[in-house]
Every structure is written in C-alpha cells, then in structure tokens.
N, C-alpha and C. Protein backbone atom coordinates (compact mmCIF):
# COMPACT_ATOMS: atom_id res chain seq x y z
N UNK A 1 13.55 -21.30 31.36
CA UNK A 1 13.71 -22.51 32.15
C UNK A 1 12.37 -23.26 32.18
N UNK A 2 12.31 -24.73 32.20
CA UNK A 2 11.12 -25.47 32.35
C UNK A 2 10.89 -25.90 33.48
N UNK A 3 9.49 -25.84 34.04
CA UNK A 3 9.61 -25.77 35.31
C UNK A 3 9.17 -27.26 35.15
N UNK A 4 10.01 -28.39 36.29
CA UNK A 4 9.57 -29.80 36.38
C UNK A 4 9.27 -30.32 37.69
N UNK A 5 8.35 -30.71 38.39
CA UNK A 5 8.46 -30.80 39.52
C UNK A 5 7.85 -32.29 39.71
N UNK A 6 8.54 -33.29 40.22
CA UNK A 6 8.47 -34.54 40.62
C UNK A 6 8.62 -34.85 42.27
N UNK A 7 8.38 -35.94 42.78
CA UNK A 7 8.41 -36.62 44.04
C UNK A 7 7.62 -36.43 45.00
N UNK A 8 7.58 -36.56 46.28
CA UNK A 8 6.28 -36.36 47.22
C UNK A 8 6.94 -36.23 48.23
N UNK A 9 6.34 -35.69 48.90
CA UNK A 9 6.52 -35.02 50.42
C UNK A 9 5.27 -34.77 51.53
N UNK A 10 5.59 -34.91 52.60
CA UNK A 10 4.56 -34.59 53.78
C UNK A 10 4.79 -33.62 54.56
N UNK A 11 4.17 -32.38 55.18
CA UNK A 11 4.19 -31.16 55.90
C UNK A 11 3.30 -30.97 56.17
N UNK A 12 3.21 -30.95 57.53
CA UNK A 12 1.90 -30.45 58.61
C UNK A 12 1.75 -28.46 57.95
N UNK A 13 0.43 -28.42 57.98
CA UNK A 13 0.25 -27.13 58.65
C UNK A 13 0.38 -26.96 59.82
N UNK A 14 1.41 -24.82 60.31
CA UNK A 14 2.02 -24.52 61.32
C UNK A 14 0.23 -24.46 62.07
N UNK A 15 0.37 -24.12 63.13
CA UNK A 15 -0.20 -23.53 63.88
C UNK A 15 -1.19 -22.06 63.88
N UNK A 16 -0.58 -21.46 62.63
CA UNK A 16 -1.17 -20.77 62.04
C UNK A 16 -1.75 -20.97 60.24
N UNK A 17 -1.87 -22.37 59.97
CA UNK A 17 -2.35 -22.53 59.34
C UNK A 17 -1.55 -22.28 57.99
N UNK A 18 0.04 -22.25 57.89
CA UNK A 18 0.42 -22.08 57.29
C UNK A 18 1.27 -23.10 56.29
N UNK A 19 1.48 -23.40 55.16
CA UNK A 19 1.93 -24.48 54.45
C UNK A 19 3.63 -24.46 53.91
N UNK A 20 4.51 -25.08 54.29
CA UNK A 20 6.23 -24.95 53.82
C UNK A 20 6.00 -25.57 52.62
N UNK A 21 6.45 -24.79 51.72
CA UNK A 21 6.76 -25.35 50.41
C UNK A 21 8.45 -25.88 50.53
N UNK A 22 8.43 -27.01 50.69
CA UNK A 22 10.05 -27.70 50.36
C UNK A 22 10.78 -26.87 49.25
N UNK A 23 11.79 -26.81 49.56
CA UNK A 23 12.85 -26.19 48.93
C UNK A 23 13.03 -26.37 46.96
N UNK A 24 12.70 -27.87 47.77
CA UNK A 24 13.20 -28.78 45.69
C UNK A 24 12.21 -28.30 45.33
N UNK A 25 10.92 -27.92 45.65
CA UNK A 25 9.85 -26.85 45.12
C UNK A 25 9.70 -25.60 44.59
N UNK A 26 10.90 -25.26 45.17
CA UNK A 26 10.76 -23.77 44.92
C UNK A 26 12.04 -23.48 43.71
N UNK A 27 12.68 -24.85 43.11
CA UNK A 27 13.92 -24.46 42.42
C UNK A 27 13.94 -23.83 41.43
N UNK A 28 12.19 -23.55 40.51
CA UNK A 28 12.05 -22.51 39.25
C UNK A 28 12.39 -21.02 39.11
N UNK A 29 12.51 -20.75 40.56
CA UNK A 29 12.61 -19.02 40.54
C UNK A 29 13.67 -19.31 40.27
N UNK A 30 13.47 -17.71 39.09
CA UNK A 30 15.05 -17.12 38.68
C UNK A 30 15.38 -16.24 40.08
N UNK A 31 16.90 -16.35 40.34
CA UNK A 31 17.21 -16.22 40.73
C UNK A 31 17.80 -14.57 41.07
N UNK A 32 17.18 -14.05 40.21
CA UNK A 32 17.13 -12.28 40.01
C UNK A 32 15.54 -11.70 40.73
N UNK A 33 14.87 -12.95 40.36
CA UNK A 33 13.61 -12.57 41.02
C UNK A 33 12.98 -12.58 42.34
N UNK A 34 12.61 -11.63 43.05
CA UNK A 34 12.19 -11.15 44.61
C UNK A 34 11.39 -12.47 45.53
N UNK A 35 10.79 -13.22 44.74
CA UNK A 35 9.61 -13.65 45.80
C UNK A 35 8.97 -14.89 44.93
N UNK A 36 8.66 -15.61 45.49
CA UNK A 36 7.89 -16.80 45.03
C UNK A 36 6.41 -16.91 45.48
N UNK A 37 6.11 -16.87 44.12
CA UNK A 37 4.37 -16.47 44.17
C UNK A 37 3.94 -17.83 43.51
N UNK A 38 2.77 -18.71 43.88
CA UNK A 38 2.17 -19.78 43.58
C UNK A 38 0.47 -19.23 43.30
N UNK A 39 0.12 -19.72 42.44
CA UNK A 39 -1.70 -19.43 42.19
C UNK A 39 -2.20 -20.73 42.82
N UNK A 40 -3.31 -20.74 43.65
CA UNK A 40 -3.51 -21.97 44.06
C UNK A 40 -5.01 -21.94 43.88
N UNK A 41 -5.17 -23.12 43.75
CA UNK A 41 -7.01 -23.52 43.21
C UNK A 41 -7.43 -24.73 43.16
N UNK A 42 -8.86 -24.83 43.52
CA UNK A 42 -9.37 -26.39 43.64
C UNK A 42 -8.83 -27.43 42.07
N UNK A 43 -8.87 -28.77 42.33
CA UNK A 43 -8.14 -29.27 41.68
C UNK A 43 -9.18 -30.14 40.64
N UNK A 44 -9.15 -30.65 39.88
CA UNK A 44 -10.09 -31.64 39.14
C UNK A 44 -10.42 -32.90 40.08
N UNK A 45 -9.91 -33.45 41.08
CA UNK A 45 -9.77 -34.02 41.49
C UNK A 45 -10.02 -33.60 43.60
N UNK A 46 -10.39 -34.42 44.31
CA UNK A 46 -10.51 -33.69 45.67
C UNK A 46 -8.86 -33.37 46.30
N UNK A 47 -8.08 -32.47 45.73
CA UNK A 47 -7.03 -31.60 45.47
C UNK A 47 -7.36 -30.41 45.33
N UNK A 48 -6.08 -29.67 46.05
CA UNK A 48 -5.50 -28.38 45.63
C UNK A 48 -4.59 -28.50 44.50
N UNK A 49 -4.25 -27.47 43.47
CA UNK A 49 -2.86 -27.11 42.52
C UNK A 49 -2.72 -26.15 43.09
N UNK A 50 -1.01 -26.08 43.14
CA UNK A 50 -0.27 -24.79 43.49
C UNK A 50 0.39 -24.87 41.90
N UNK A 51 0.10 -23.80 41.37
CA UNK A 51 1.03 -23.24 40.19
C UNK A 51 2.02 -22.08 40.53
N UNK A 52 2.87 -22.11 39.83
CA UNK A 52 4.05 -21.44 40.31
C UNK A 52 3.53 -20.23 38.77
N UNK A 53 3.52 -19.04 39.20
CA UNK A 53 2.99 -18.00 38.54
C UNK A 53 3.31 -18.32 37.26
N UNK A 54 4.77 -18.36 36.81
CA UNK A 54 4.95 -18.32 35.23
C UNK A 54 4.14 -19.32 34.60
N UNK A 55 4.15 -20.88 35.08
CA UNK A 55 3.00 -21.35 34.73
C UNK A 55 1.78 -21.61 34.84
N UNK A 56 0.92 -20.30 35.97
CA UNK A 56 -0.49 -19.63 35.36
C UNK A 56 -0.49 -19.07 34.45
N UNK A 57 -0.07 -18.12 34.37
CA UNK A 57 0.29 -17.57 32.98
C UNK A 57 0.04 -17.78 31.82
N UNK A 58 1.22 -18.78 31.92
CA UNK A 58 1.09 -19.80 30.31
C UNK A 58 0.11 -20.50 30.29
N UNK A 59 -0.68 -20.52 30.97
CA UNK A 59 -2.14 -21.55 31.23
C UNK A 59 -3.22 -20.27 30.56
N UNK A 60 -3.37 -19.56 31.49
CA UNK A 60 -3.93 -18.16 31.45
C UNK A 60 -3.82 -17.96 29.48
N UNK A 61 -2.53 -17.98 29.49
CA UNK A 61 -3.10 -17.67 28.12
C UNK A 61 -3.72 -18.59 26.79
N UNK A 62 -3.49 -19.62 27.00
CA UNK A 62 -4.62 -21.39 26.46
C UNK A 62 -6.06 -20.92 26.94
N UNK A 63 -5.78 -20.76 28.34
CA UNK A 63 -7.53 -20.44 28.72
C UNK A 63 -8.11 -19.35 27.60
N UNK A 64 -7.57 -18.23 27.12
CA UNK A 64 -7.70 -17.38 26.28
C UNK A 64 -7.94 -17.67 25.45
N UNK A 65 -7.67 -18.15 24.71
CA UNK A 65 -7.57 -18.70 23.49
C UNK A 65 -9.24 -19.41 23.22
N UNK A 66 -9.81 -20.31 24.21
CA UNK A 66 -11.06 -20.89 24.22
C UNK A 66 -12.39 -19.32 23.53
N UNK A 67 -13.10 -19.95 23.20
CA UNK A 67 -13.99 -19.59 22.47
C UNK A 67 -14.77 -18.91 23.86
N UNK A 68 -15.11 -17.41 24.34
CA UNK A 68 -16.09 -16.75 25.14
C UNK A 68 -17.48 -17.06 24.98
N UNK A 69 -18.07 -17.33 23.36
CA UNK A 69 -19.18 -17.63 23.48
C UNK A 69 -19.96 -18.78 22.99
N UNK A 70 -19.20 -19.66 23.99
CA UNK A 70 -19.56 -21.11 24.65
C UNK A 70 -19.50 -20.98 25.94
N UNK A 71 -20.70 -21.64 25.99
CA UNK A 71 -20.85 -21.49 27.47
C UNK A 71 -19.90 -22.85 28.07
N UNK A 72 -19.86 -23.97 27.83
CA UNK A 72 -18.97 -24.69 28.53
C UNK A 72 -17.66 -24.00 28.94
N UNK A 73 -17.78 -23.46 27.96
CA UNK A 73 -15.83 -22.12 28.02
C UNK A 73 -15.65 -21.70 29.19
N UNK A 74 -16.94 -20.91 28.81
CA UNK A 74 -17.02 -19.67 30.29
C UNK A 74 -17.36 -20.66 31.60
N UNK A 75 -18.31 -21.43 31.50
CA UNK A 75 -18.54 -22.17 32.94
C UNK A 75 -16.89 -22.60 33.18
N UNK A 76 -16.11 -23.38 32.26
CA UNK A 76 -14.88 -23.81 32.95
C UNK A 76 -13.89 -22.95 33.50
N UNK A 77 -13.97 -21.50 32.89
CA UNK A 77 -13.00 -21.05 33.20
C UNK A 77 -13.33 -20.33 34.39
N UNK A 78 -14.62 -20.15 34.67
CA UNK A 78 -15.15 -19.45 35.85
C UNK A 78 -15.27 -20.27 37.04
N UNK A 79 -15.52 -21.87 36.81
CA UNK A 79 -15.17 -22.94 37.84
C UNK A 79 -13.82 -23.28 38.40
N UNK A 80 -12.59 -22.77 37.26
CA UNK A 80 -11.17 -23.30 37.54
C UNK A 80 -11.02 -21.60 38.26
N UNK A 81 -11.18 -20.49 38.16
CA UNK A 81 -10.23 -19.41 38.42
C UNK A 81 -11.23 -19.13 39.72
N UNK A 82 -12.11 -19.57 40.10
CA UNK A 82 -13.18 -18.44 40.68
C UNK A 82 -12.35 -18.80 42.05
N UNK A 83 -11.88 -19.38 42.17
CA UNK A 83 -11.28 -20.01 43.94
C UNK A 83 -9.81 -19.69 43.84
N UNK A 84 -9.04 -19.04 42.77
CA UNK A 84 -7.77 -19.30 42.74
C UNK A 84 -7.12 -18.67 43.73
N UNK A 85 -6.28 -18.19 44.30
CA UNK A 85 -5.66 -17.82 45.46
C UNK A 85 -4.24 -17.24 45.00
N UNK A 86 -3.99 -15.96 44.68
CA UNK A 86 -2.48 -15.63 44.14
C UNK A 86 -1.77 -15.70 45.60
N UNK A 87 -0.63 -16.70 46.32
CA UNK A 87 -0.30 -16.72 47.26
C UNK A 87 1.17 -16.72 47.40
N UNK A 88 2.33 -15.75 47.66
CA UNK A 88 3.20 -15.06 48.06
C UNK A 88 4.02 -16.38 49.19
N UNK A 89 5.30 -16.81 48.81
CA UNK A 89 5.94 -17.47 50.24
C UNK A 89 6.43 -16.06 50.84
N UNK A 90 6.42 -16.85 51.98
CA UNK A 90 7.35 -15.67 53.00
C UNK A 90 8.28 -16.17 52.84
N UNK A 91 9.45 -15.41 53.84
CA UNK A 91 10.54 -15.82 54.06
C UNK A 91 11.17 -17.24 54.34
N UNK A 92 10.48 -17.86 55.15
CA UNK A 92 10.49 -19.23 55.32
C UNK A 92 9.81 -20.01 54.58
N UNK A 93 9.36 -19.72 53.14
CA UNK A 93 9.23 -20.71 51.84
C UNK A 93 7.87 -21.02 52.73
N UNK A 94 6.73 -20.31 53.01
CA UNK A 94 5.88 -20.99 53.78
C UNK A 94 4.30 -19.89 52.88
N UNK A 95 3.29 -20.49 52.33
CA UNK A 95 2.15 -19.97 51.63
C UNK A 95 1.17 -20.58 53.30
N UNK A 96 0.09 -19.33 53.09
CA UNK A 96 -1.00 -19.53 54.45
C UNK A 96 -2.02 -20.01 53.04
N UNK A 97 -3.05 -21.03 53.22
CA UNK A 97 -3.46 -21.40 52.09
C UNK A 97 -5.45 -20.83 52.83
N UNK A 98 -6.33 -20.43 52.22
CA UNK A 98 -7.58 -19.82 52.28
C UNK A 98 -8.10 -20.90 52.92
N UNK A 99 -8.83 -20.59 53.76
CA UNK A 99 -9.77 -22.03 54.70
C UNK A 99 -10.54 -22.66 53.44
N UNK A 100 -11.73 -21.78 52.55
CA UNK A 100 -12.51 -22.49 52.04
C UNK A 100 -11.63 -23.01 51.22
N UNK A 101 -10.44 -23.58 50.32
CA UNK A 101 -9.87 -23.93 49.95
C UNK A 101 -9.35 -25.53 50.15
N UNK A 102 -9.21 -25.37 51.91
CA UNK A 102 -8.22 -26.42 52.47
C UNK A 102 -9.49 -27.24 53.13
N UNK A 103 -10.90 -26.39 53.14
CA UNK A 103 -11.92 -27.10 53.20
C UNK A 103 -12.42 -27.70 52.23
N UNK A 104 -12.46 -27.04 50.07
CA UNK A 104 -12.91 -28.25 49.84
C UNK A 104 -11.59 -29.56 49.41
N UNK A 105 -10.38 -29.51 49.79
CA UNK A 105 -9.61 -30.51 49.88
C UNK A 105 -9.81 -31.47 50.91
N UNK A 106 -10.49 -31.09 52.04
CA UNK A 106 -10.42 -31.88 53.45
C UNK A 106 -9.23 -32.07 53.80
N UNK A 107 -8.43 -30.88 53.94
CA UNK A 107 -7.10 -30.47 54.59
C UNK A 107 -7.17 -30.29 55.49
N UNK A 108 -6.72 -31.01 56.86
CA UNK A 108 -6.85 -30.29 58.10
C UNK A 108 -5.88 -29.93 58.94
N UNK A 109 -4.72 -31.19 58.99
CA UNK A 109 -2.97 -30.71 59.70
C UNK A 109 -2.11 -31.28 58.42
N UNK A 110 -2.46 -32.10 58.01
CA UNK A 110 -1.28 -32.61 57.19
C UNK A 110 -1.29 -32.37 55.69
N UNK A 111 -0.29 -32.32 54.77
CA UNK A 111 -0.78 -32.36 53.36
C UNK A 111 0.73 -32.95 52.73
N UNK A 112 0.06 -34.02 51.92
CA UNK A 112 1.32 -34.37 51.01
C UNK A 112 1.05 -33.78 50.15
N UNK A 113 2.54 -33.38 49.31
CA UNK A 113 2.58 -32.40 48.64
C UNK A 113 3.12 -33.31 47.15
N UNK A 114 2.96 -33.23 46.47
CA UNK A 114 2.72 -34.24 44.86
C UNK A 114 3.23 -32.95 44.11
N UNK A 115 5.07 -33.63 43.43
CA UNK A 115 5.29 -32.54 42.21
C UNK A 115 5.22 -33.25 41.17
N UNK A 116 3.88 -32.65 40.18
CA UNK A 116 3.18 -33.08 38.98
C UNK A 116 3.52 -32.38 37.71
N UNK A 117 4.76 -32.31 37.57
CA UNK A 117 5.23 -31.50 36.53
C UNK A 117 5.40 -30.19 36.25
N UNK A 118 3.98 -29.55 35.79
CA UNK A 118 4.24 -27.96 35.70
C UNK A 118 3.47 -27.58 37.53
N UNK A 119 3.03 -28.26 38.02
CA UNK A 119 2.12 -27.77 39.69
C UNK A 119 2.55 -28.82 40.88
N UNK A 120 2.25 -28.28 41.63
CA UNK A 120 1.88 -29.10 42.96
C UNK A 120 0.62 -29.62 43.16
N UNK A 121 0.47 -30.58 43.45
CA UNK A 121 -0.93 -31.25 44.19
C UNK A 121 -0.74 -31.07 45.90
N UNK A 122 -1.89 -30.93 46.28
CA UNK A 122 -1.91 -31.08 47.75
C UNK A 122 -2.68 -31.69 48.24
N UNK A 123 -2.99 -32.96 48.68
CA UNK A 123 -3.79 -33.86 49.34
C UNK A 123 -3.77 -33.66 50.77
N UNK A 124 -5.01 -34.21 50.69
CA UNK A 124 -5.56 -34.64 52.79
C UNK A 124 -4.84 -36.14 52.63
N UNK A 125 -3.64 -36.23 53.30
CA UNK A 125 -3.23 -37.79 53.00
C UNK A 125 -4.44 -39.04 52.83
N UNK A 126 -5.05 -39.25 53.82
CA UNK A 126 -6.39 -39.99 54.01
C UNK A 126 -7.28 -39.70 52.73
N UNK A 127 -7.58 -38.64 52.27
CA UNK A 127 -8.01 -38.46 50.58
C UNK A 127 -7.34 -39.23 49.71
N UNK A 128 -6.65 -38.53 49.73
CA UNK A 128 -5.38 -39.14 48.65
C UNK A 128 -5.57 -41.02 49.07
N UNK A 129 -5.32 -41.10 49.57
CA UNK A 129 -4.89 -43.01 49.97
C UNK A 129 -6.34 -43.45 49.29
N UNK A 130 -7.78 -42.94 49.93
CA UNK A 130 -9.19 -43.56 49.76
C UNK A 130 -9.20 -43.32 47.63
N UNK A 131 -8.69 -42.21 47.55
CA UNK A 131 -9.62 -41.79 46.15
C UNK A 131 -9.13 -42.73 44.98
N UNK A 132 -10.29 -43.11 44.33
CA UNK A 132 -10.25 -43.99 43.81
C UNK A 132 -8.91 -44.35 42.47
N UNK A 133 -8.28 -43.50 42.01
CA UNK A 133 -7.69 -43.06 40.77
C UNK A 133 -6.43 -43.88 41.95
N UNK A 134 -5.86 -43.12 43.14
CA UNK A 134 -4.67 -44.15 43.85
C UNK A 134 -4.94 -45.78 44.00
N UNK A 135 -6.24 -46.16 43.44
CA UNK A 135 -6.53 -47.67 43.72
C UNK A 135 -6.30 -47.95 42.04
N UNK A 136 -5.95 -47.51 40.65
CA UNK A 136 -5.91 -47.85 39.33
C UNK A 136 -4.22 -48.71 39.10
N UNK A 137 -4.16 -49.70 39.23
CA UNK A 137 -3.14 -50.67 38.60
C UNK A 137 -1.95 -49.92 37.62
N UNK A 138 -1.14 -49.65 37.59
CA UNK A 138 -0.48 -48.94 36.17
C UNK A 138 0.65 -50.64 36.03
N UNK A 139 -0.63 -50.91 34.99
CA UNK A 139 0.42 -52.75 34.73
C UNK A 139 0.92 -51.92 33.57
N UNK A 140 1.57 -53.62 32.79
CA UNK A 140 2.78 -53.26 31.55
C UNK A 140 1.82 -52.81 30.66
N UNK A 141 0.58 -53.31 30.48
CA UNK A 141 -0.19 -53.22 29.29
C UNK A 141 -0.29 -51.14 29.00
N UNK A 142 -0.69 -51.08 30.66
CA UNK A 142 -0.81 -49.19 30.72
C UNK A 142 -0.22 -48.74 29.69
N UNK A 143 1.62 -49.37 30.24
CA UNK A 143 2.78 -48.38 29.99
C UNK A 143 2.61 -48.79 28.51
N UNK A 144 2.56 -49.60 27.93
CA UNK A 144 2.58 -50.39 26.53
C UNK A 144 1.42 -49.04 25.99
N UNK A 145 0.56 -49.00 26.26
CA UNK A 145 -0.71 -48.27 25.81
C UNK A 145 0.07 -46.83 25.50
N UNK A 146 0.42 -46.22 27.05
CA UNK A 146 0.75 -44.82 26.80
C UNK A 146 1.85 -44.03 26.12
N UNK A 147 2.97 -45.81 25.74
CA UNK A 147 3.86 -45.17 25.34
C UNK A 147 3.90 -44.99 23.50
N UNK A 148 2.37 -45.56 23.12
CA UNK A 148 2.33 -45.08 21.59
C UNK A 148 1.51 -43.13 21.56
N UNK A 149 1.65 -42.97 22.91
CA UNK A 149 1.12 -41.57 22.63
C UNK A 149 2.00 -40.50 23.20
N UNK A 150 3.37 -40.94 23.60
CA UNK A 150 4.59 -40.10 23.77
C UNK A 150 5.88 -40.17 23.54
C-alpha cells in the first residue's frame, strides 16, 4: 500500500502534553498490524515530521545507500536521525511528542498537522503563518514550471 497523506488539521496538545493523530492519519496501517508507530524528527524547515515507520524505513534505506566516507553524508544523517523519536499511538490514536522536540518547533498548545505525502508536518500555527516559504505566491507560471518536471 502507498502511504498518501494530504489536508490539514488543528489539535491542541492534552494536558499531558500529548498529540491526537486524526484518524484520516492513521489510514496506512495494515490492518493485521498491532499498533501505530510514527518516527518523529526535527524538520528542514522550523517543523516536526512524523513518519509513519514503513516509510522510515524506506528512507532509512536511501540514507544507506549515501557514501559513509563523506563527511557531508555523515553530518546529514547524524543531523536528521540524532533527534528522531520512535513514538507508539496509544489507544486513543494519541503520540506524547519529546519536549526538546516541540521546543525546537516552538510548539506549545496547538499544532496544525500538514499531510505531506509520505509524513506529517507539525507546525506552531503562528510559525507556520510567519515562515517565510507560507508567504511564496504559487502563480500559473509555478505550476507551468513544475509541471515539465512531473
């Protein structure tokens, strides 16, 4: 199955600091399988990604593939994994996400939740709105541009 995840959503953290993954989020698990596990890690961007395990994995193994002795290699892969977070829903579809984590997002009650295809994004709404990439135009010319490269 391909995992696709589109649209946006808003959910406070509980009281205990805990994050609901919406349902239409969680629709990749097979359905033989126990538990929904997400890898979560700082983002390229002032974001979290939640990856849904099968596609760490398949990431995990591209990362492999890179050359060990380059150092850009190793710095990236030691900058993308060193924060990752293997994080388990409970029962109530709900991941507790690591403080230093939701600190460097500037997460504090709220987080829209962004399905970006193979991950989740998680913004500090107020991030998200200021950062500059949500202020970029997508005119016709964009779509004209991007659509000789798909």
């Amino acid at each position: 199955m391909i995992t696709s995840f589109a649209g946006q959503s808003q959910h406070p953290l509980d009281e205990k600091g805990r994050l609901s993954i919406p349902a239409k989020y969680r629709h990749w698990l097979d359905s033989n399988d126990a538990e929904y596990v997400f890898m979560v890690t700082k983002g390229s961007d002032p974001c979290l990604v939640a990856y849904p395990i099968v596609e760490w994995d398949l990431m995990a193994e591209e990362l492999l593939k890179l050359s060990q002795f380059k150092k850009k290699n190793r710095a990236f892969i030691r900058s993308f994994t060193r924060s990752a977070a293997r994080l388990k829903c409970d029962a109530q579809g709900r991941i507790t996400i690591p403080q230093e984590l939701l600190d460097y997002a500037h997460i504090k009650k709220d987080v829209v939740i962004i399905g970006a295809l193979n991950r989740l994004e998680l913004w500090d709404p107020e991030t998200l709105y200021n950062h500059p990439e949500s202020q970029i135009p997508l005119d016709d010319d964009y779509y004209e541009d991007l659509g000789d490269l798909i």
